[in-house]
C-alpha atoms as a PDB file:
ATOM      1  CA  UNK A   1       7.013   5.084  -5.390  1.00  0.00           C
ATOM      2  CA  UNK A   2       7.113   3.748  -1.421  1.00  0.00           C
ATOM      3  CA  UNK A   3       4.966   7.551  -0.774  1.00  0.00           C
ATOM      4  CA  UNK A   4       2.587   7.393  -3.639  1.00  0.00           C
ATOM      5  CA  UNK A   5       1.740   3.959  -2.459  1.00  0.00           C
ATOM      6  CA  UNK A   6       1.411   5.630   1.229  1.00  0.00           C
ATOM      7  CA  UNK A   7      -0.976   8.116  -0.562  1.00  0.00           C
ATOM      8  CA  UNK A   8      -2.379   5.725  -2.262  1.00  0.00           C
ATOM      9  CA  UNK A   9      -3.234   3.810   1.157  1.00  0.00           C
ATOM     10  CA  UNK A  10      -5.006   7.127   2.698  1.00  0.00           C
ATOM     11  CA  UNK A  11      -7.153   7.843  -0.164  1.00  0.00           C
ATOM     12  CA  UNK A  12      -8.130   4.217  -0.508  1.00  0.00           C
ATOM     13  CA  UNK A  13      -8.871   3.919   3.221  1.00  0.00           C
ATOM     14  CA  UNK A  14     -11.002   7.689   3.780  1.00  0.00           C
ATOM     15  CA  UNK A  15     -12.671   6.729   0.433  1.00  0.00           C
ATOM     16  CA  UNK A  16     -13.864   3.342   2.520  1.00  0.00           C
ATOM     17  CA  UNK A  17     -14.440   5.070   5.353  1.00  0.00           C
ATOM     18  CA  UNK A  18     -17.015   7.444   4.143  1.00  0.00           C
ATOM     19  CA  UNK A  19     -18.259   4.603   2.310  1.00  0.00           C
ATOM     20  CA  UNK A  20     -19.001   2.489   5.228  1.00  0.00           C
ATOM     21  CA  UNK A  21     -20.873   5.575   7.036  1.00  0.00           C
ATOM     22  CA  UNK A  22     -23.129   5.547   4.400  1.00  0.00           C
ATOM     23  CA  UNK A  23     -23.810   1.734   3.907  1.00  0.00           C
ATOM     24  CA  UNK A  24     -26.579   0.148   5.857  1.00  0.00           C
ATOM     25  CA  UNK A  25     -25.936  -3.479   4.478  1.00  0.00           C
ATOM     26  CA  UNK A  26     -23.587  -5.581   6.853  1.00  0.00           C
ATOM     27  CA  UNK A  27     -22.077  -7.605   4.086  1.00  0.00           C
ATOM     28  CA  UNK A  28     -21.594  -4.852   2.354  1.00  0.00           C
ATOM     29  CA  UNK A  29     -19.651  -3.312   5.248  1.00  0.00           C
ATOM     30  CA  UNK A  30     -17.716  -6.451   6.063  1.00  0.00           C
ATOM     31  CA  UNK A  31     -16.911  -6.130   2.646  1.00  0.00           C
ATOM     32  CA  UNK A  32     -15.269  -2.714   2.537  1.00  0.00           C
ATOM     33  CA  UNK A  33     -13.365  -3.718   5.953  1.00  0.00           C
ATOM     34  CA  UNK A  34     -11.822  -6.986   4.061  1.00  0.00           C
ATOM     35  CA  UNK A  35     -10.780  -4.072   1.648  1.00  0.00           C
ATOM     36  CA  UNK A  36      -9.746  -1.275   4.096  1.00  0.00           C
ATOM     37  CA  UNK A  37      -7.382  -4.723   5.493  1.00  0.00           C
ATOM     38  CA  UNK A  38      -5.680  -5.751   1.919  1.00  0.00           C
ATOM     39  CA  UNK A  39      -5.063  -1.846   1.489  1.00  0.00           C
ATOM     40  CA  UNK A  40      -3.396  -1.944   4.456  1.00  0.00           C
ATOM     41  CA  UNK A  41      -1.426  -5.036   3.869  1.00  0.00           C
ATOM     42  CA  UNK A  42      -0.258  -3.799   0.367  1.00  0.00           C
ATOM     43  CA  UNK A  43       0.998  -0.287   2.025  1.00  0.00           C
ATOM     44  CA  UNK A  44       3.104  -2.518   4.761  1.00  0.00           C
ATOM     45  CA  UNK A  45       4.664  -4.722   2.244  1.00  0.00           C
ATOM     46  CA  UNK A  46       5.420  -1.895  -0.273  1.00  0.00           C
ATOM     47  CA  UNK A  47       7.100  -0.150   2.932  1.00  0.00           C
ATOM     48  CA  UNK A  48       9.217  -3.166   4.383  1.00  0.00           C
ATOM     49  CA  UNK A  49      10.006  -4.594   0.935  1.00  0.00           C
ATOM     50  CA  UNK A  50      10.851  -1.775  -1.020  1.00  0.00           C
ATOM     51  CA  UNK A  51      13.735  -0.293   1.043  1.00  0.00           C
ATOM     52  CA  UNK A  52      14.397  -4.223   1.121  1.00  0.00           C
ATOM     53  CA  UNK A  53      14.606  -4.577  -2.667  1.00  0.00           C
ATOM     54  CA  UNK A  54      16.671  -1.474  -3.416  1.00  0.00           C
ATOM     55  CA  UNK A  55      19.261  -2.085  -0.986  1.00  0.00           C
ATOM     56  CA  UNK A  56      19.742  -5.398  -1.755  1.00  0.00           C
ATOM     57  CA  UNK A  57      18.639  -5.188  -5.375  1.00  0.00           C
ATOM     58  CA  UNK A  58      21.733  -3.052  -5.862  1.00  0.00           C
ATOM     59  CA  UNK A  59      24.332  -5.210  -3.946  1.00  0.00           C
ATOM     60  CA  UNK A  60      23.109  -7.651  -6.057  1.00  0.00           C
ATOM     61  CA  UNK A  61      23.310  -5.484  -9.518  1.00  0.00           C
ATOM     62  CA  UNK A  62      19.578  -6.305 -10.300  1.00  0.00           C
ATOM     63  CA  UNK A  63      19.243  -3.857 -12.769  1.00  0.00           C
ATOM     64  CA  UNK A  64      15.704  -2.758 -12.121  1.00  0.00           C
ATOM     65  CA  UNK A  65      16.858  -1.510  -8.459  1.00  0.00           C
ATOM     66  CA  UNK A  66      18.895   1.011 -10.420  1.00  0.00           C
ATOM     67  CA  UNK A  67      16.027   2.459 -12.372  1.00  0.00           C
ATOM     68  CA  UNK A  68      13.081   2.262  -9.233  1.00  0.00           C
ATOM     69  CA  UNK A  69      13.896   4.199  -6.186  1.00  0.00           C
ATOM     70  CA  UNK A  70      12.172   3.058  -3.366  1.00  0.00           C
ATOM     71  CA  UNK A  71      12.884   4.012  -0.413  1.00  0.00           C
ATOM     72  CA  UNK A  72      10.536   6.806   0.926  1.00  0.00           C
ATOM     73  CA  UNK A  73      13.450   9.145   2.436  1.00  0.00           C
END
């Protein structure tokens, strides 16, 4: 789950990139950076929390951190 978010981030952020070559409108552009920033914020929390949640999901006996794994390694 933790690298198909990390994927998820890449694709999200080239797809803005290339977007933002193209666009000649600055709110438009300030736009897609607000977005390239929340992608980026989502991808950190997904990779700090989700080790965080399994670990202590399971010495907790949450019963979804049985089911999810993730932890990226």
């Amino acid at each position: 789950t933790t690298g198909l978010g990390i994927v998820g981030l890449a694709v999200v952020w080239q797809a803005d990139s290339l977007i933002e070559m193209f666009t000649l409108n600055p709110d438009q552009k300030k736009g897609l950076k607000r977005h390239k920033r929340s992608a980026m914020k989502s991808a950190v929390v997904l990779v700090i929390l989700g080790p965080l949640y399994t670990v202590a999901g399971s010495m907790m006996g949450l019963p979804l951190a049985q089911c999810v794994d993730l932890v990226p390694w």
